[in-house]
Protein backbone atom coordinates (compact mmCIF):
# COMPACT_ATOMS: atom_id res chain seq x y z
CA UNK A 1 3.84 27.65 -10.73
CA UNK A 2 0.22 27.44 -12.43
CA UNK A 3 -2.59 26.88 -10.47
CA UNK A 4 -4.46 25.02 -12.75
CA UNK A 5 -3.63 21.51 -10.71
CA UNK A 6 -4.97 21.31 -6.95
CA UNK A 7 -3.41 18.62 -4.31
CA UNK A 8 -4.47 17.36 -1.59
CA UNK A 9 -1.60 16.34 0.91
CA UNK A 10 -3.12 13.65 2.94
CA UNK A 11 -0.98 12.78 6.55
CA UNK A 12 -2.20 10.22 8.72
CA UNK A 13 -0.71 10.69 12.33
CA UNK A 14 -0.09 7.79 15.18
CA UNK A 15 2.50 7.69 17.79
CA UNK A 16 5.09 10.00 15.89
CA UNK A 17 6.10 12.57 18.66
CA UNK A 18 9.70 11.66 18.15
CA UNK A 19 9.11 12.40 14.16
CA UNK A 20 6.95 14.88 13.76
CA UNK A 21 8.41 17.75 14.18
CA UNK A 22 11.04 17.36 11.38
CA UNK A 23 8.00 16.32 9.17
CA UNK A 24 5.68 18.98 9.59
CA UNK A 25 8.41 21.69 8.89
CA UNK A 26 9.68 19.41 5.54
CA UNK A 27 6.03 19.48 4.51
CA UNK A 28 4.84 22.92 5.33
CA UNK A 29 8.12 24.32 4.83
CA UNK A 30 8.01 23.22 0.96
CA UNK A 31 8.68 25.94 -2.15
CA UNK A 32 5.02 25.74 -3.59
CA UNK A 33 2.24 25.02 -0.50
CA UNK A 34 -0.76 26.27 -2.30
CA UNK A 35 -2.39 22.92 -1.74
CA UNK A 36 -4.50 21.31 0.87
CA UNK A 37 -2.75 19.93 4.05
CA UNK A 38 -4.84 17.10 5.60
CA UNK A 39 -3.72 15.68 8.87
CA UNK A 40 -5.79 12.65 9.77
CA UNK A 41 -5.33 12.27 13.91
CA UNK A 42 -5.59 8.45 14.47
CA UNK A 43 -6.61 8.37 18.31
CA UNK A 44 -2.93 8.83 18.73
CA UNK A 45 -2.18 8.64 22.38
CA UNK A 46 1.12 10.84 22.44
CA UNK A 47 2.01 14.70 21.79
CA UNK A 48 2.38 14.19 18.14
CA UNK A 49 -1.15 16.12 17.00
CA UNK A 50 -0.07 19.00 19.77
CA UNK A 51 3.29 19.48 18.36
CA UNK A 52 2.02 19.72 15.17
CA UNK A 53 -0.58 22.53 16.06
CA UNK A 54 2.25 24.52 18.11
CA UNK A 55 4.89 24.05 15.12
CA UNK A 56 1.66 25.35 12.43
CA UNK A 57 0.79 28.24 14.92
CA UNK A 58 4.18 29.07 15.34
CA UNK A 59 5.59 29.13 12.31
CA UNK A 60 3.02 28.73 9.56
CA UNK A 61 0.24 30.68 10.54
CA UNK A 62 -0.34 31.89 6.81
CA UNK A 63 -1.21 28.48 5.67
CA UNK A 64 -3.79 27.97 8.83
CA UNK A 65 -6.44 28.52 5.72
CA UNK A 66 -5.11 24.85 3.36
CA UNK A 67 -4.58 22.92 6.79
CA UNK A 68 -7.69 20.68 8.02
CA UNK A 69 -6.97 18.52 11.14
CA UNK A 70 -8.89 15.88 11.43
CA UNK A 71 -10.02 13.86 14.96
CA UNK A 72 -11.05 10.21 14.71
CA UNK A 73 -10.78 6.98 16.90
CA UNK A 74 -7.85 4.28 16.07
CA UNK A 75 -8.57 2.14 13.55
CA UNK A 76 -5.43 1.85 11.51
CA UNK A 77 -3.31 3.83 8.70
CA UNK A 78 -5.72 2.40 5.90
CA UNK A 79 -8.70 3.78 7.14
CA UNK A 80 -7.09 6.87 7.91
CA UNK A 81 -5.73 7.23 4.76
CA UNK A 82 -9.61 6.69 3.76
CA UNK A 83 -10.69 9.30 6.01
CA UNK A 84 -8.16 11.51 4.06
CA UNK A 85 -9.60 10.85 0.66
CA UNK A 86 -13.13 11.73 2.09
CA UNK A 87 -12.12 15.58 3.08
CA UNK A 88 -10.04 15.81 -0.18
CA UNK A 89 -10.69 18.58 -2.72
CA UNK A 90 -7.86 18.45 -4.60
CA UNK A 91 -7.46 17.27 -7.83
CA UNK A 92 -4.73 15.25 -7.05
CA UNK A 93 -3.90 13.06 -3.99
CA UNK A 94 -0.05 12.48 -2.64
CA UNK A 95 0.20 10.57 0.98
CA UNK A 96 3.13 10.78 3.05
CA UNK A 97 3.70 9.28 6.37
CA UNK A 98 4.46 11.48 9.61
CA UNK A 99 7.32 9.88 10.75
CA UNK A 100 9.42 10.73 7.24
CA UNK A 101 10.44 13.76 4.90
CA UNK A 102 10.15 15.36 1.70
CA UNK A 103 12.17 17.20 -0.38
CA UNK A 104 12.51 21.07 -0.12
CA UNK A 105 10.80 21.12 -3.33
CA UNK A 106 8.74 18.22 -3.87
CA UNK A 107 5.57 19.43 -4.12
CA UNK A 108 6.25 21.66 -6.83
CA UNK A 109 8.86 19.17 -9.01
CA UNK A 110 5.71 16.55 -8.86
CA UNK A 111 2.86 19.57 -9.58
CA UNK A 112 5.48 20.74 -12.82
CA UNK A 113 5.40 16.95 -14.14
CA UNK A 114 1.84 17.09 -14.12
CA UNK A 115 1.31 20.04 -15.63
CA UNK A 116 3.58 19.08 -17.89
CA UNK A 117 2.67 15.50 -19.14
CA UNK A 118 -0.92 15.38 -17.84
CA UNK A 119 -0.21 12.34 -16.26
CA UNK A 120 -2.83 10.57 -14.08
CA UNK A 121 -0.15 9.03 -11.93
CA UNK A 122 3.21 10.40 -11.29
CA UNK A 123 6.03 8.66 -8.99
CA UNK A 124 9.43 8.95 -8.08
CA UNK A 125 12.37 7.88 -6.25
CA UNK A 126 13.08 7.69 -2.44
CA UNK A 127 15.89 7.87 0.11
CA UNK A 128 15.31 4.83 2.76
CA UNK A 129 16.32 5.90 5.90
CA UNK A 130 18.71 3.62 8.41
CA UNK A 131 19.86 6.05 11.28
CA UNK A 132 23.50 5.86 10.41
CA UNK A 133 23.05 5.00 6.51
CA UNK A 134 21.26 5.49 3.81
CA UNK A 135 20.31 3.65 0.51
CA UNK A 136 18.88 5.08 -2.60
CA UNK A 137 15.76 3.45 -4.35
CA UNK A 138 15.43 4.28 -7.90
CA UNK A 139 12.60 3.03 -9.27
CA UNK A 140 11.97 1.08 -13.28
CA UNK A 141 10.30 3.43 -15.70
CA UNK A 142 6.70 2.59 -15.99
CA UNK A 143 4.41 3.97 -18.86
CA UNK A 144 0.33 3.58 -19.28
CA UNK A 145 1.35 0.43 -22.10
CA UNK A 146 3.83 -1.36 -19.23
CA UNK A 147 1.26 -1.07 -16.49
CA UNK A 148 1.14 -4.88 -16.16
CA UNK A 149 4.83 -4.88 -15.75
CA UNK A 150 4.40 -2.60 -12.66
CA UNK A 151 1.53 -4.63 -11.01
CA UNK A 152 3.65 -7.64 -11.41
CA UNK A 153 6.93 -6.09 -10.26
CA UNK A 154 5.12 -4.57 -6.91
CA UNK A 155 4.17 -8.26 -6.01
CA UNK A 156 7.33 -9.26 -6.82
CA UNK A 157 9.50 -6.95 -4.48
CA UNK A 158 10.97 -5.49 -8.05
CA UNK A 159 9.35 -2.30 -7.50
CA UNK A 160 8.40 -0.18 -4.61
CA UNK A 161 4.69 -0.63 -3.80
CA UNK A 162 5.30 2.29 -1.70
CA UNK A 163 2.23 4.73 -1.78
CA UNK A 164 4.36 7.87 -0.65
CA UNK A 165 5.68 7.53 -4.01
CA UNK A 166 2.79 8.14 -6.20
CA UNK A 167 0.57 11.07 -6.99
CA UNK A 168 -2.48 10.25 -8.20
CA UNK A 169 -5.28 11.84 -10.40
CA UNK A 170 -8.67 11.94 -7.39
CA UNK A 171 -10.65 10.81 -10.06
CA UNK A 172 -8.95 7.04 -10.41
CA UNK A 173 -10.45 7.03 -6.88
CA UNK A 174 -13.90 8.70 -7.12
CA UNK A 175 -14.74 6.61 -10.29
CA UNK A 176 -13.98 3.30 -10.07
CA UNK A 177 -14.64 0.56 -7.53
CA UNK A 178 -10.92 0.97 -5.00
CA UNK A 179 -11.13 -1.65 -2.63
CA UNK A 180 -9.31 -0.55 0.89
CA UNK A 181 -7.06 -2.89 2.58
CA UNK A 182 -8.05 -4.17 6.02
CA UNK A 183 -4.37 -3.83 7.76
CA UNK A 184 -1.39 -2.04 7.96
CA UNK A 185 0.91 -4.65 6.11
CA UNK A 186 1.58 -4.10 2.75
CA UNK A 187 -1.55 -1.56 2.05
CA UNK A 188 0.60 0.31 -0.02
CA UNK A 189 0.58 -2.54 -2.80
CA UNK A 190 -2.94 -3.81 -2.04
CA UNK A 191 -4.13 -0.35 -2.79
CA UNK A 192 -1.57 1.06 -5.30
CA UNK A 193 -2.06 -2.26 -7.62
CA UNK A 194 -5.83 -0.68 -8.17
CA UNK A 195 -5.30 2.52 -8.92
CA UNK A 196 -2.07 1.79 -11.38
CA UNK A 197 -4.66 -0.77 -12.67
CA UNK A 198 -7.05 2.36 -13.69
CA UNK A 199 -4.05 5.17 -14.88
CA UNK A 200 -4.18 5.86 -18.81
CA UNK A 201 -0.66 7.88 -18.39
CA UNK A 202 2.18 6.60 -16.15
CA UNK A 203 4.82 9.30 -15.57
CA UNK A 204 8.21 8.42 -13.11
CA UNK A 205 10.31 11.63 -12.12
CA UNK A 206 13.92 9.57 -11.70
CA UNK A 207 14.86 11.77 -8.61
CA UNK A 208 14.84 11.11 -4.62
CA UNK A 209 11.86 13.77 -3.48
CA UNK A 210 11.14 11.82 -0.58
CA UNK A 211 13.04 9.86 2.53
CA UNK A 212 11.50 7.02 4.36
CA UNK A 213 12.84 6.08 7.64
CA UNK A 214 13.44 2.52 8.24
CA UNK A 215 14.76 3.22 12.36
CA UNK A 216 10.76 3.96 13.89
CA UNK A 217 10.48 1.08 16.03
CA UNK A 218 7.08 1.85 16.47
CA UNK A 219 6.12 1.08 12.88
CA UNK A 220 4.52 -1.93 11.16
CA UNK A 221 7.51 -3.02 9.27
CA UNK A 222 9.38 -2.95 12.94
CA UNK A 223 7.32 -6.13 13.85
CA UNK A 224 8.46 -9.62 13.99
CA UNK A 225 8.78 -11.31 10.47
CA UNK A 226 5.60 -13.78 11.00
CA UNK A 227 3.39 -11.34 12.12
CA UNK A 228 3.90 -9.09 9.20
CA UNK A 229 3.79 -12.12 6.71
CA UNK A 230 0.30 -13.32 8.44
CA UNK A 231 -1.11 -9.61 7.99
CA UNK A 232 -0.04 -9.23 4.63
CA UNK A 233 -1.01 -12.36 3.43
CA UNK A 234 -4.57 -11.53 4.75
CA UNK A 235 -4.56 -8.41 3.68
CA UNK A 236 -3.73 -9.37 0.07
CA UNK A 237 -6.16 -12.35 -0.08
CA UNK A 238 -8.80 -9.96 1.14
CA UNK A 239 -7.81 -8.07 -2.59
CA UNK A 240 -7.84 -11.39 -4.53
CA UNK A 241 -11.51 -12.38 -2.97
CA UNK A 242 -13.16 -9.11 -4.33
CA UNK A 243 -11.58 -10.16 -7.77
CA UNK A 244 -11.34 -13.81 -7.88
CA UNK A 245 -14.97 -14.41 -9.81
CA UNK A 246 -13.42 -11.83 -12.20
CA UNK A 247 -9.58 -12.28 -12.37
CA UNK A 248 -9.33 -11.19 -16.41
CA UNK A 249 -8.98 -7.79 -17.15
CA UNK A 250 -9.07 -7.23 -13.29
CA UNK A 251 -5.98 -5.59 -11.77
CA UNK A 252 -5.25 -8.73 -10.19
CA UNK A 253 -5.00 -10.82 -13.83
CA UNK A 254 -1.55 -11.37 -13.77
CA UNK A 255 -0.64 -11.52 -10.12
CA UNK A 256 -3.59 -13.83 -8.74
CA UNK A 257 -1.16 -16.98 -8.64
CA UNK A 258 1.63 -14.69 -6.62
CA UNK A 259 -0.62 -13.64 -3.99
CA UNK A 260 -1.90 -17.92 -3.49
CA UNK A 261 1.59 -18.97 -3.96
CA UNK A 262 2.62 -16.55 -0.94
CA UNK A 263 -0.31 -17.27 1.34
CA UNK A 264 0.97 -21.15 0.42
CA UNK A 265 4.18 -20.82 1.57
CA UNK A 266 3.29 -18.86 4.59
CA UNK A 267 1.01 -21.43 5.82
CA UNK A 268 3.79 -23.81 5.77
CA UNK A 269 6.65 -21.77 6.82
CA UNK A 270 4.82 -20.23 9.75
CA UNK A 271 2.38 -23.06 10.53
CA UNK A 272 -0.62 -20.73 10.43
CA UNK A 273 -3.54 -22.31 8.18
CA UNK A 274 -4.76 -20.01 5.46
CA UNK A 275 -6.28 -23.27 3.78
CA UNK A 276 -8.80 -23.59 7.18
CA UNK A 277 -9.24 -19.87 7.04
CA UNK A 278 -9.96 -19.61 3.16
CA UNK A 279 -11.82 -22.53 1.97
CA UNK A 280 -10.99 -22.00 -1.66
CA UNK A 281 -7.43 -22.32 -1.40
CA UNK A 282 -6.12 -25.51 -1.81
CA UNK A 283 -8.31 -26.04 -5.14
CA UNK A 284 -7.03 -22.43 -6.25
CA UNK A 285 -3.38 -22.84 -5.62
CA UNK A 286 -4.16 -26.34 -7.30
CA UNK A 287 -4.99 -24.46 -10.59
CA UNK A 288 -2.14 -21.79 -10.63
CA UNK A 289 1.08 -22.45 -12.85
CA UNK A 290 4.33 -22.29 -11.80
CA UNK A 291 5.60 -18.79 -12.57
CA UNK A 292 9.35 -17.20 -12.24
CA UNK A 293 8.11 -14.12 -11.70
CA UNK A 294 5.70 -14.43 -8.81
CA UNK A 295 8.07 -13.66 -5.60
CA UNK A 296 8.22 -17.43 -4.66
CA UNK A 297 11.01 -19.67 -5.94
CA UNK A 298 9.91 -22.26 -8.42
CA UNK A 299 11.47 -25.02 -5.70
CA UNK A 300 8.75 -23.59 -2.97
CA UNK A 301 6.39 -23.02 -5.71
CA UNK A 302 6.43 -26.90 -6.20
CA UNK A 303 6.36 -27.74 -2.47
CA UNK A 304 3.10 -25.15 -2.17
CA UNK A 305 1.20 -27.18 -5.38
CA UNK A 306 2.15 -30.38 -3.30
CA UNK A 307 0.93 -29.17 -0.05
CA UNK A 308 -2.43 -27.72 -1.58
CA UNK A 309 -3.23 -31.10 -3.12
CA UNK A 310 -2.38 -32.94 0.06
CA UNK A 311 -4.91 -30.29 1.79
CA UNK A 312 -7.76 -31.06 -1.11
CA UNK A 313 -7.19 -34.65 -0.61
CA UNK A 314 -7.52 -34.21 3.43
CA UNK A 315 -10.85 -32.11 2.31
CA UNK A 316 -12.24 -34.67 0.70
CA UNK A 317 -11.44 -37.38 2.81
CA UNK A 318 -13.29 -35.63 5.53
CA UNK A 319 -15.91 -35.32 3.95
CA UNK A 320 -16.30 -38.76 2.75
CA UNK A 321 -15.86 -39.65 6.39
CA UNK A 322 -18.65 -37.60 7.87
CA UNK A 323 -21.04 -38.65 5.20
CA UNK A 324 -20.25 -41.92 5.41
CA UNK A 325 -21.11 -41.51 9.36
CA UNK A 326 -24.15 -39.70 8.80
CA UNK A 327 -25.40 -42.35 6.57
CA UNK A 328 -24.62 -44.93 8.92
CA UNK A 329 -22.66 -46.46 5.71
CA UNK A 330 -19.52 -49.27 6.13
């Protein structure tokens, strides 16, 4: 293996205990580990940051050198994963979660398609994780030229958003504006969508290297179905406000209307008011076309246009009223 790519391996840790053994020794136990090994401690409250240090004293001393632990207060996997990117030296970044596992030899299959193609972002394929079952996600092949196609897809559920996935060139990061998510829910696409946005080579590696476990209860994606819709739907209207005076030639161009359409039918299917919380997004949603490929149905899509001008109309009604009370006026 060359040593003409660097990688930074960046882990953030929180409540894992139960998981982290098997992780550390699928991470540090890999074929190639000349890299750097950076373990963000979240304020976790459990064992997992000792068992890690006993597990790397006890069996990896030799690689004591690439591993940097780092101590912070809670403030949630994005901002760890920010934390991360600040300590990196590598020219290359690849996240993984602590509660999953690689491949013997993923490190070094992703560093050999590098080296090989240059690429500025490489993914692969995963292995999700049930307890008793498994199922096999292979992802659609992706170049620089179909880069819309794989923004659109990861807001459409087609593809895996999923940031373990994708090993990116540092420099995507470092020099252009990333936005960071503010939650946990669906991060992976609010900050993978950017960085795709900014890749001039696109390579996919059509093989399993890593396995993501779907059985922590303790995870985000364990939480109750409204919850996770109202965090991701903030979450990805956070994205669209740092683009919406600016939508063309954005990474959110073609996928604006998907993320309003969503935070639409969410209001109405979970009774929580995005149009009170966001202003803009009645007269927005009023705007967007109907689209088959934005992850709501056509039907709802209609039912969300309907509902945003019945929201406008209350808007303006309202204000009619209290000006017409201010004024004193019939």
């Amino acid at each position: 293996m060359s040593k003409r790519v660097t990688l930074s391996v960046i882990v953030p840790i929180y409540g894992v205990e139960k998981y982290i053994e098997q992780f550390t020794r699928s991470l540090l136990g890999q074929t190639y580990t000349d890299v750097q090994f950076i373990f963000v401690n979240d304020g976790t409250k459990d064992r997992s940051i000792e068992i890690l240090t006993e597990i790397i004293e006890d069996e990896f001393p030799y690689l004591r050198s690439n591993i940097l632990i780092i101590n912070k207060e809670n403030e949630g996997l994005p901002k760890a994963r920010e934390t991360g990117l600040e300590h990196a030296v590598g020219e290359y970044i690849l996240f993984a979660d602590s509660d999953d596992w690689l491949e013997p030899d993923a490190i070094e299959t992703i560093l050999s398609a590098i080296e090989d193609t240059h690429a500025d972002l490489v993914y692969f394929d995963l292995v999700k994780e049930y307890g008793n079952r498994k199922s096999y996600k292979k992802e659609i092949d992706y170049t620089a030229a179909t880069k819309n196609d794989f923004i659109i897809n990861l807001f459409n559920y087609k593809t895996g958003g999923y940031t373990v996935t994708k090993c990116f060139r540092k420099s995507l990061y470092d020099d252009n504006v990333i936005y960071i998510p503010l939650l946990g829910m669906h991060e992976d696409i609010y900050l993978m969508s950017q960085i795709i946005f900014y890749a001039q080579s696109i390579v996919h590696i059509p093989r399993a290297l890593y396995h993501y476990r779907k059985d922590n209860p303790n995870s985000f994606c364990a939480q109750d179905k409204r919850k996770r819709h109202i965090a991701s739907t903030t979450n990805l209207l956070d994205l669209y406000e740092h683009y919406r005076d600016n939508l063309k030639g954005s990474p959110l161009e073609h996928v604006a209307g998907s993320i309003l359409m969503r935070a639409g039918q969410h209001s109405i299917m979970h009774n929580y008011d995005f149009f009170e919380k966001y202003p803009y997004l009645a007269k927005d949603l009023i705007k967007t076309k109907l689209n088959c490929r934005y992850r709501t149905a056509i039907p709802m899509q209609i039912i969300v246009k309907l509902y945003a001008y019945y929201k406008h109309l209350s808007k303006q009604e309202s204000t009619f009223i209290l000006q017409r009370n201010r004024f004193n006026l019939p």
